[in-house]
C-alpha atoms as a PDB file:
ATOM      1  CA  UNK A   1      -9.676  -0.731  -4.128  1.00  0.00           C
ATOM      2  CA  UNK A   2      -6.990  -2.462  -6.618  1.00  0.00           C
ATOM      3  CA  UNK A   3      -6.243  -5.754  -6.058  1.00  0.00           C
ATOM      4  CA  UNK A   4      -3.196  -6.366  -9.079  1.00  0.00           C
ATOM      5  CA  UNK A   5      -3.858  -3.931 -11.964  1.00  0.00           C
ATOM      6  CA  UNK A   6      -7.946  -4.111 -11.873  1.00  0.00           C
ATOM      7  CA  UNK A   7     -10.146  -1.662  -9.152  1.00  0.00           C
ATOM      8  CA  UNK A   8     -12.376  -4.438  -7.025  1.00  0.00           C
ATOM      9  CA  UNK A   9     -15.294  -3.748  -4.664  1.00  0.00           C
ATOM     10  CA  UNK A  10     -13.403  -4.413  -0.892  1.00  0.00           C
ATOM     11  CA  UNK A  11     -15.139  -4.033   2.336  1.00  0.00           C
ATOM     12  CA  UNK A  12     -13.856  -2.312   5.876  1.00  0.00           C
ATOM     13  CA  UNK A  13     -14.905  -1.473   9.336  1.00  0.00           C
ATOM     14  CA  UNK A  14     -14.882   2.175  10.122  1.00  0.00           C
ATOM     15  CA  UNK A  15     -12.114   1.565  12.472  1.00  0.00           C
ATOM     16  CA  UNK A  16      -9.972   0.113   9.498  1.00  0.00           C
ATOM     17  CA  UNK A  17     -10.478  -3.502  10.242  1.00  0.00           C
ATOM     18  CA  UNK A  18     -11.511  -6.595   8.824  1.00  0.00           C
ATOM     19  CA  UNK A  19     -10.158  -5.646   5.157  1.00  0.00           C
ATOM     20  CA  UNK A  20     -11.956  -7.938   2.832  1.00  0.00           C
ATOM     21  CA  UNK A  21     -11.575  -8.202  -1.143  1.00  0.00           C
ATOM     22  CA  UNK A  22     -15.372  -8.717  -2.292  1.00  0.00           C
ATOM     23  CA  UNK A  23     -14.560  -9.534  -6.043  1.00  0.00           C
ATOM     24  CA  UNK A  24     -12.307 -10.802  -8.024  1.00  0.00           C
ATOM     25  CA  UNK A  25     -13.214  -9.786 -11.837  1.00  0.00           C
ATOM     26  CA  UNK A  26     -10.495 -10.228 -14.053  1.00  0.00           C
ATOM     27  CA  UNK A  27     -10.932  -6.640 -15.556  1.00  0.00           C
ATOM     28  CA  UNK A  28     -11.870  -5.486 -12.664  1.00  0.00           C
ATOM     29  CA  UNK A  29     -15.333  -4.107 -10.164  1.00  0.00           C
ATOM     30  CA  UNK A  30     -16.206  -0.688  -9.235  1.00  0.00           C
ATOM     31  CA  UNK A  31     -19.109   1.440  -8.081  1.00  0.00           C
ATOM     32  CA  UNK A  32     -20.221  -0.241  -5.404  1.00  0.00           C
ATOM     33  CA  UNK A  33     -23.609   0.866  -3.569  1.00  0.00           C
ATOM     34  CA  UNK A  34     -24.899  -0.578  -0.526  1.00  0.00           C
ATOM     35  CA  UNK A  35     -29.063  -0.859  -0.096  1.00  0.00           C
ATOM     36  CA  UNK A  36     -30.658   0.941   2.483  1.00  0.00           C
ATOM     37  CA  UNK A  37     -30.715  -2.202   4.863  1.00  0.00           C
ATOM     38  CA  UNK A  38     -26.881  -2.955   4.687  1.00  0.00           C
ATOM     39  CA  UNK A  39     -27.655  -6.388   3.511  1.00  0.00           C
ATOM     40  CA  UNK A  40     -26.998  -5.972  -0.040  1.00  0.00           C
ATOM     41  CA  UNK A  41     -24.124  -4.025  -1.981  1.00  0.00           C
ATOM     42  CA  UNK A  42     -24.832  -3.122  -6.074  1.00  0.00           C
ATOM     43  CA  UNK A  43     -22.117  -2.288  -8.476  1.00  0.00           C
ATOM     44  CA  UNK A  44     -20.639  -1.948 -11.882  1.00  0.00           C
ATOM     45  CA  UNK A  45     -18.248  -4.192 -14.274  1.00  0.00           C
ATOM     46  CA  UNK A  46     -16.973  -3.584 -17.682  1.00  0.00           C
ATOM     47  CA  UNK A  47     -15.961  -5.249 -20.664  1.00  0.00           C
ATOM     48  CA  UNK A  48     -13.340  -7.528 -20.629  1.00  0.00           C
ATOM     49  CA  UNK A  49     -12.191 -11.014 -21.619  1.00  0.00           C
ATOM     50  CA  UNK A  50     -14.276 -13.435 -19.177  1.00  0.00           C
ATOM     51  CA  UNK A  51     -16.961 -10.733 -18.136  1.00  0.00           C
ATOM     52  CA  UNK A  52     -20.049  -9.302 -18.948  1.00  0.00           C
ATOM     53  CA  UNK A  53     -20.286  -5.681 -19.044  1.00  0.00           C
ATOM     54  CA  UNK A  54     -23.605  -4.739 -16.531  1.00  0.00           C
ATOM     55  CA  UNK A  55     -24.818  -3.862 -13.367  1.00  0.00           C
ATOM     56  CA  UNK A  56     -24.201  -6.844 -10.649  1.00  0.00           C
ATOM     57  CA  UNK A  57     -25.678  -7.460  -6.786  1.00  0.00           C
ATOM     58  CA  UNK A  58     -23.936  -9.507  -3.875  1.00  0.00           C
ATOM     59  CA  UNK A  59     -25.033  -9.718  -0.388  1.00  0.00           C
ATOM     60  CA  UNK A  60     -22.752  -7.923   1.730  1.00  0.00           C
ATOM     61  CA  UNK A  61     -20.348 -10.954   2.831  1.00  0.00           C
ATOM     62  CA  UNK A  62     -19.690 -11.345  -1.092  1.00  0.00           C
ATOM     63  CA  UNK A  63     -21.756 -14.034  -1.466  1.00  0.00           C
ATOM     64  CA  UNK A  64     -24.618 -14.346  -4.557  1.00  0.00           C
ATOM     65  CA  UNK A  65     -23.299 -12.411  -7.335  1.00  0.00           C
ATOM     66  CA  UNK A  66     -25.184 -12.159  -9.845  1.00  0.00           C
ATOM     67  CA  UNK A  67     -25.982  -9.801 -13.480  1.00  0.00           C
ATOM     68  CA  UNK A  68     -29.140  -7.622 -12.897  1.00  0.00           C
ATOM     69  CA  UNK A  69     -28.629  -5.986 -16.063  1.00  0.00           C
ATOM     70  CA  UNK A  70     -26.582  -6.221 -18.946  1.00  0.00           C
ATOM     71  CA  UNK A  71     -25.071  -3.372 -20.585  1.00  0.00           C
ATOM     72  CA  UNK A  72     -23.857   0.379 -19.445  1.00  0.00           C
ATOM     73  CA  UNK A  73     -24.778   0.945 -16.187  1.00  0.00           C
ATOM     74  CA  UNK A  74     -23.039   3.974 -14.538  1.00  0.00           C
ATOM     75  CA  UNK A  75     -23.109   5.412 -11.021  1.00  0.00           C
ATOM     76  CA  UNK A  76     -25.896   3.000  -9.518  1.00  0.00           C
ATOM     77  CA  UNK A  77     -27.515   4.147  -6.633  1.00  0.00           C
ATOM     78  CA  UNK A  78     -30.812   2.551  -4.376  1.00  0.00           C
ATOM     79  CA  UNK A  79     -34.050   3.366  -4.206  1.00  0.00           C
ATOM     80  CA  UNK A  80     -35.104   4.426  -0.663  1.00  0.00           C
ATOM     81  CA  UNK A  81     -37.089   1.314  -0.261  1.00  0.00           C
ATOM     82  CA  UNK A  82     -34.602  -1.241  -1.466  1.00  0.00           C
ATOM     83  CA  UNK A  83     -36.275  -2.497  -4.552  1.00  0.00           C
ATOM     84  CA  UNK A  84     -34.783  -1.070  -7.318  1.00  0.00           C
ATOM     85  CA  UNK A  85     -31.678   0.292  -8.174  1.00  0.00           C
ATOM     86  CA  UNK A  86     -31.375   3.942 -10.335  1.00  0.00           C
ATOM     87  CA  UNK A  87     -28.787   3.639 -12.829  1.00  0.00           C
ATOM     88  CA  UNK A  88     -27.106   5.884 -16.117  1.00  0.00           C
ATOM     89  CA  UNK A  89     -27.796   4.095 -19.473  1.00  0.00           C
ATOM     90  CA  UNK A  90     -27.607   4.730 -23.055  1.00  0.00           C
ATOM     91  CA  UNK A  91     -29.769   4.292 -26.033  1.00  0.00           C
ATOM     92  CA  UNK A  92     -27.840   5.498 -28.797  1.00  0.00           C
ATOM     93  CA  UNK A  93     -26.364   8.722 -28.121  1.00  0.00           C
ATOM     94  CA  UNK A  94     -29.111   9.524 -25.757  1.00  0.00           C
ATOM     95  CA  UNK A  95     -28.353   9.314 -22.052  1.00  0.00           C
ATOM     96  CA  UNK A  96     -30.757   7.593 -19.790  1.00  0.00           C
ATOM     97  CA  UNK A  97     -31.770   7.485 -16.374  1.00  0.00           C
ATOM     98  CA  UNK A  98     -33.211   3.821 -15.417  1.00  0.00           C
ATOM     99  CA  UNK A  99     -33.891   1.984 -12.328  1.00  0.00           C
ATOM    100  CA  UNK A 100     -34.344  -1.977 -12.501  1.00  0.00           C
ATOM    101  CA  UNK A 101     -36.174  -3.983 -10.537  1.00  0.00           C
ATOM    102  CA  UNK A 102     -33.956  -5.808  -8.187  1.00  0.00           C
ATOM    103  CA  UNK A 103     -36.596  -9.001  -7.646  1.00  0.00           C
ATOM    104  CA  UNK A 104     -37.682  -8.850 -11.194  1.00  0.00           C
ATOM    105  CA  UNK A 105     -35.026  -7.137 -13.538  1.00  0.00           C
ATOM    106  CA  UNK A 106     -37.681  -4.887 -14.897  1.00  0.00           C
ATOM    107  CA  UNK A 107     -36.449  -1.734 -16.282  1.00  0.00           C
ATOM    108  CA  UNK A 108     -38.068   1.865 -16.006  1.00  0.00           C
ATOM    109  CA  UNK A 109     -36.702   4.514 -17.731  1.00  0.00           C
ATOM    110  CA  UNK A 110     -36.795   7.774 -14.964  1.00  0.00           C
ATOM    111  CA  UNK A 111     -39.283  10.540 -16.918  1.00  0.00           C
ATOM    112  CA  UNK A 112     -36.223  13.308 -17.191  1.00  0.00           C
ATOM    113  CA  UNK A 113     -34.382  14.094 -20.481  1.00  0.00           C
ATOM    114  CA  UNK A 114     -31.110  12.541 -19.469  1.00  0.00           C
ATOM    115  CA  UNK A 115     -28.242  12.240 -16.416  1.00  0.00           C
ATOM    116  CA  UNK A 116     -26.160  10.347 -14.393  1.00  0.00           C
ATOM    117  CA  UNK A 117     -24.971   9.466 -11.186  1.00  0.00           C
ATOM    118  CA  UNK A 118     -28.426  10.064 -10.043  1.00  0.00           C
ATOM    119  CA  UNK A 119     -29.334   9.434  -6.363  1.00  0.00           C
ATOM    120  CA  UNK A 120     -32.855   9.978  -4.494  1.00  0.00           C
ATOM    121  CA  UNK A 121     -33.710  11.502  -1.708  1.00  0.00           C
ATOM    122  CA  UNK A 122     -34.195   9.934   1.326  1.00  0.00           C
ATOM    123  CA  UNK A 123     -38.368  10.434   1.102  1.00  0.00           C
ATOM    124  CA  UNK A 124     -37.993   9.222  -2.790  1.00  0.00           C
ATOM    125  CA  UNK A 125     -40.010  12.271  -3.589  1.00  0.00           C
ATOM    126  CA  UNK A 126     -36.972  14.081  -5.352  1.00  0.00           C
ATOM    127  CA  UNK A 127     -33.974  13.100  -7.425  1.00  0.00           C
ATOM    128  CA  UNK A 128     -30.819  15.173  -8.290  1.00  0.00           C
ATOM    129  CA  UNK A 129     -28.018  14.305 -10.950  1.00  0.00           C
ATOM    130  CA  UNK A 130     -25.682  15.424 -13.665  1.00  0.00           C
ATOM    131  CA  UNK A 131     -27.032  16.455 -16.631  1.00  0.00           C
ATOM    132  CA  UNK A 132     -24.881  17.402 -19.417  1.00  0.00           C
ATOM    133  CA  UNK A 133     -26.882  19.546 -21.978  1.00  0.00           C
ATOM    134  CA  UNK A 134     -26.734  22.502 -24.169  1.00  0.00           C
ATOM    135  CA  UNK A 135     -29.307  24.512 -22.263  1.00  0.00           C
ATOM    136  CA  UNK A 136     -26.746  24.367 -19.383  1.00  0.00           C
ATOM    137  CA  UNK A 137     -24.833  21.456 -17.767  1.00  0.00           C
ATOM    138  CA  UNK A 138     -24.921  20.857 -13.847  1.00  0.00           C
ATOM    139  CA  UNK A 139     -26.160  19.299 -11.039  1.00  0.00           C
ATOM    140  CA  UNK A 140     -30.165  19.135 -11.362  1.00  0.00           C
ATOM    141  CA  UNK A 141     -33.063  18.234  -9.069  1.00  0.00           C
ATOM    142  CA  UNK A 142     -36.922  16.606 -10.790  1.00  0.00           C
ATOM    143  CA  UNK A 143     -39.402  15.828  -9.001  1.00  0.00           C
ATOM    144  CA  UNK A 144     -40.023  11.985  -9.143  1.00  0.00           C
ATOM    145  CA  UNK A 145     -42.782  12.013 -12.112  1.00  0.00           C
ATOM    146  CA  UNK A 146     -40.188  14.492 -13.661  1.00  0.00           C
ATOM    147  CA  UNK A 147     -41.734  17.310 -13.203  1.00  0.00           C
ATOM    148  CA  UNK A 148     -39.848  20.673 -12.073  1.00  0.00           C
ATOM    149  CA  UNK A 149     -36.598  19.577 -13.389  1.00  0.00           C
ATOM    150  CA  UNK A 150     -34.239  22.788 -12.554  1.00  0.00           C
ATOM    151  CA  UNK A 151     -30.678  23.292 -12.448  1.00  0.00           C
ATOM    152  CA  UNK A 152     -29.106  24.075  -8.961  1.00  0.00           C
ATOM    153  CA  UNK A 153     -27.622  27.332  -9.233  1.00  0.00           C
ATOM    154  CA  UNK A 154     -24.104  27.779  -8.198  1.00  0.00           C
ATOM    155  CA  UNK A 155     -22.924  23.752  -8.550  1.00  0.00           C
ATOM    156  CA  UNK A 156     -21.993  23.625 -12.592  1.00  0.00           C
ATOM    157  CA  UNK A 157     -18.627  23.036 -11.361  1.00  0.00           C
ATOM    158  CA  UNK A 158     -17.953  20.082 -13.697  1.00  0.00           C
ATOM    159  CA  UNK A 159     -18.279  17.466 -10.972  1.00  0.00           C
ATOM    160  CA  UNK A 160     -19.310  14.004 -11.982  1.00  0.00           C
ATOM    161  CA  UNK A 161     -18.957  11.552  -9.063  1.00  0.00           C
ATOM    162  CA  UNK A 162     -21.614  10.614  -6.503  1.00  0.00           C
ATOM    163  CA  UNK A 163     -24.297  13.364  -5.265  1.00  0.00           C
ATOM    164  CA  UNK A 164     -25.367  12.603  -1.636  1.00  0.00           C
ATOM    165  CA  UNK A 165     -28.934  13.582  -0.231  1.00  0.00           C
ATOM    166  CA  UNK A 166     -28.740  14.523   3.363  1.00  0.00           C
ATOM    167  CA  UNK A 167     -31.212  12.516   5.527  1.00  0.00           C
ATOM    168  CA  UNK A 168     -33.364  15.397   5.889  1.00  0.00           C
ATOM    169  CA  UNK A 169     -33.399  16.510   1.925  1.00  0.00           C
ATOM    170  CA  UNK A 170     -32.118  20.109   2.970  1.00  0.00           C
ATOM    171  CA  UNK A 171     -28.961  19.479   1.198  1.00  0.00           C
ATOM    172  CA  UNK A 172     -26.373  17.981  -1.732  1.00  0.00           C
ATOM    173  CA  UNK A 173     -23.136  17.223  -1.379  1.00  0.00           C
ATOM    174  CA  UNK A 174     -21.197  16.771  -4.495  1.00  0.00           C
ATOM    175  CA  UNK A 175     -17.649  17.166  -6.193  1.00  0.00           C
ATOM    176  CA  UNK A 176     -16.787  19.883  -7.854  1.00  0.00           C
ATOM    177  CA  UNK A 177     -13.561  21.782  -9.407  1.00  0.00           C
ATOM    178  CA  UNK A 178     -12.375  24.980  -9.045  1.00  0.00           C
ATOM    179  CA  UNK A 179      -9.369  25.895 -10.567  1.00  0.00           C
ATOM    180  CA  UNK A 180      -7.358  27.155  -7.374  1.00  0.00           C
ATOM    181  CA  UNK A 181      -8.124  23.965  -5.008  1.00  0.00           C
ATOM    182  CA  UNK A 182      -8.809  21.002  -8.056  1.00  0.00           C
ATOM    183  CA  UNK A 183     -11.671  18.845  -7.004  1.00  0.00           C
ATOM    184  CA  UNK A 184     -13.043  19.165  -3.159  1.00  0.00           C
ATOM    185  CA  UNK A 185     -16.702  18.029  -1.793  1.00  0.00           C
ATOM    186  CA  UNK A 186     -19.212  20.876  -1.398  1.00  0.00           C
ATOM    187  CA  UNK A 187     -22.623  20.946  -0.078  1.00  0.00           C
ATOM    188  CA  UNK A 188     -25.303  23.303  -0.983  1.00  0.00           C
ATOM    189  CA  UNK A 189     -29.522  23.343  -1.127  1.00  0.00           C
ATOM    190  CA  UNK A 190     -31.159  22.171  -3.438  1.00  0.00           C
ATOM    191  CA  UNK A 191     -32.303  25.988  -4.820  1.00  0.00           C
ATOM    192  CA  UNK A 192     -28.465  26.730  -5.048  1.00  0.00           C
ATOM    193  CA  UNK A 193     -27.970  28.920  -1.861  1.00  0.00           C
ATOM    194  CA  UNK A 194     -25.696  28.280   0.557  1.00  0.00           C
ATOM    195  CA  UNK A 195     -23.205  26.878  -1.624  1.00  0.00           C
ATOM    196  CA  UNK A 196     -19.967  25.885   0.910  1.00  0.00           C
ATOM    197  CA  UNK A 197     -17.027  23.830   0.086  1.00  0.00           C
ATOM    198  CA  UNK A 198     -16.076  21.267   2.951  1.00  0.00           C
ATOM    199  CA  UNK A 199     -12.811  19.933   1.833  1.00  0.00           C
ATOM    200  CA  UNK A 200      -9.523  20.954   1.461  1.00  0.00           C
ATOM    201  CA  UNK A 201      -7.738  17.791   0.214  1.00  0.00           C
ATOM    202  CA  UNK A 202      -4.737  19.042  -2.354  1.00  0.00           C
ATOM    203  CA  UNK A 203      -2.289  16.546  -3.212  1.00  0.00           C
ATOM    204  CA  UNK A 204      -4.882  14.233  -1.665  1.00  0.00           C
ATOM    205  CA  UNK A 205      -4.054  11.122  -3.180  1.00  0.00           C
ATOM    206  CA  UNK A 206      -1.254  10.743  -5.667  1.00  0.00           C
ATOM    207  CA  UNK A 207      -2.151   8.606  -8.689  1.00  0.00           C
ATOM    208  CA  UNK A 208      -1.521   8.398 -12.507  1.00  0.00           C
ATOM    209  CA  UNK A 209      -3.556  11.277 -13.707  1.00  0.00           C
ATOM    210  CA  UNK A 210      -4.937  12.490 -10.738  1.00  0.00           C
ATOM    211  CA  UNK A 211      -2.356  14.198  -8.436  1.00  0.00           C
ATOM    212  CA  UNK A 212       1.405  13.816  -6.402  1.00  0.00           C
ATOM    213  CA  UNK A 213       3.151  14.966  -3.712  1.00  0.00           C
ATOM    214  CA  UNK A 214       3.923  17.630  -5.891  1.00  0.00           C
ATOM    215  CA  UNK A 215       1.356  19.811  -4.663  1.00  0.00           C
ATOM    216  CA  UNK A 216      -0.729  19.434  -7.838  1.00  0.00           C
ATOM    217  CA  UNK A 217      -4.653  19.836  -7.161  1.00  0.00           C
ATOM    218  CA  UNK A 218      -6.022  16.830  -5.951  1.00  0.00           C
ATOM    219  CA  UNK A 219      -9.069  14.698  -6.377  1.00  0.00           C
ATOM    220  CA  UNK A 220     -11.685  14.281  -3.851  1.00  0.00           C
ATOM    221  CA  UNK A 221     -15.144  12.766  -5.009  1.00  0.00           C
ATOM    222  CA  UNK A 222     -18.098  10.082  -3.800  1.00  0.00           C
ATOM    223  CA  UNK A 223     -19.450  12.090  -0.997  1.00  0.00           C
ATOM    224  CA  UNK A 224     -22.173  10.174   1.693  1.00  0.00           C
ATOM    225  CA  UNK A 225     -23.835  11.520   4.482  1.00  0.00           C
ATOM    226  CA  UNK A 226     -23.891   9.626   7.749  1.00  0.00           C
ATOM    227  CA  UNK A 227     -27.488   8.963   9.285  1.00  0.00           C
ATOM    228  CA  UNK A 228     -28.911  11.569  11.623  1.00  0.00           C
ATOM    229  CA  UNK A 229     -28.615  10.346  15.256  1.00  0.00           C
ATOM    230  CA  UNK A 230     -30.620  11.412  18.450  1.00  0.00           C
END
């Protein structure tokens, strides 16, 4: 949410209560990610006069912030177990996929050739993300040890928000654009069949470079499945 001119991490019940501003960075918060247990929320802040560019923690009140690691750190997402914390780096003009160590601040580099806004699956066997790359840019899938790294069919739609896992690993949801409806939420397996788009949000949310009233394609991104029940 914006709280003056800078994007801050805010929490809210489901039911729209108990608003509550979680930081207050002078240039500003984003990308929050809570950890499996609730108890915990991850996220992002850039440069800027008084800050340190790096990926931060707080418990979920707020309270505790602290650095985990300094430098780029883009679309952070947890670990199924709660101990780390997968984020996009750089090393020159080489894009990384990293998870650090949330007790330690240990750093892993994830054994793919590059990506971002990766997430796991809920079993931490797989991992999908955007991959940007000559040989064909998309949404991909690697096994964790990296191996069978493939490109979902059907989902190089240019999206580059959050991917979601659903709890059972069948599918993805992601943003993508297509030139008719601007950028909706689909969901599709993770071989590329079944490809459906869920969302029809045009004119969704009027902001500077993103869409009006007008009826100018809107944006609609950072999809996340609910848990299964029953």
């Amino acid at each position: 949410g914006i709280s003056g001119q800078r994007l801050q991490v805010w929490s809210v019940e489901m039911d729209g209560s108990d608003l509550q501003q979680l930081t207050d960075y002078p240039w500003g918060a984003e990308d929050p990610a809570w950890s499996p247990d609730g108890s915990t929320i991850a996220f992002t802040v850039d440069f800027g006069k008084g800050q340190t560019q790096g990926l931060y923690v707080m418990k979920a009140d707020g309270t505790d912030q602290r650095m985990l690691w300094a430098g780029q750190a883009l679309g952070p997402s947890w670990t199924p177990d709660g101990t780390g914390i997968t984020f996009g780096g750089q090393a020159g003009n080489t894009d990384l996929l990293e998870t650090v160590d949330v007790a330690t601040s240990a750093v892993t580099r994830i054994p793919v050739p590059g990506g971002s806004s990766a997430v796991w699956s809920a079993d931490g066997s797989r991992i999908a993300f955007w991959w940007s790359t000559v040989a064909g840019s998309g949404l991909y899938v690697a096994n964790a040890d990296g191996s069978n790294l493939s490109r979902v069919p059907g989902a190089a739609m240019g999206g580059d928000g959050r991917i979601a896992w659903s709890p059972d690993g069948q599918w993805l949801a992601f943003n993508g654009v297509a030139s008719a409806s601007g950028e909706q939420i689909y969901t599709v397996h993770p071989d590329g069949t079944d490809l459906r788009r869920v969302t029809d949000m045009g004119a969704f949310h009027p902001s500077p470079g993103v869409s009006g009233p007008n009826g100018t394609p809107g944006r609609t991104d950072d999809p996340s499945w609910g848990p299964t029940t029953g």
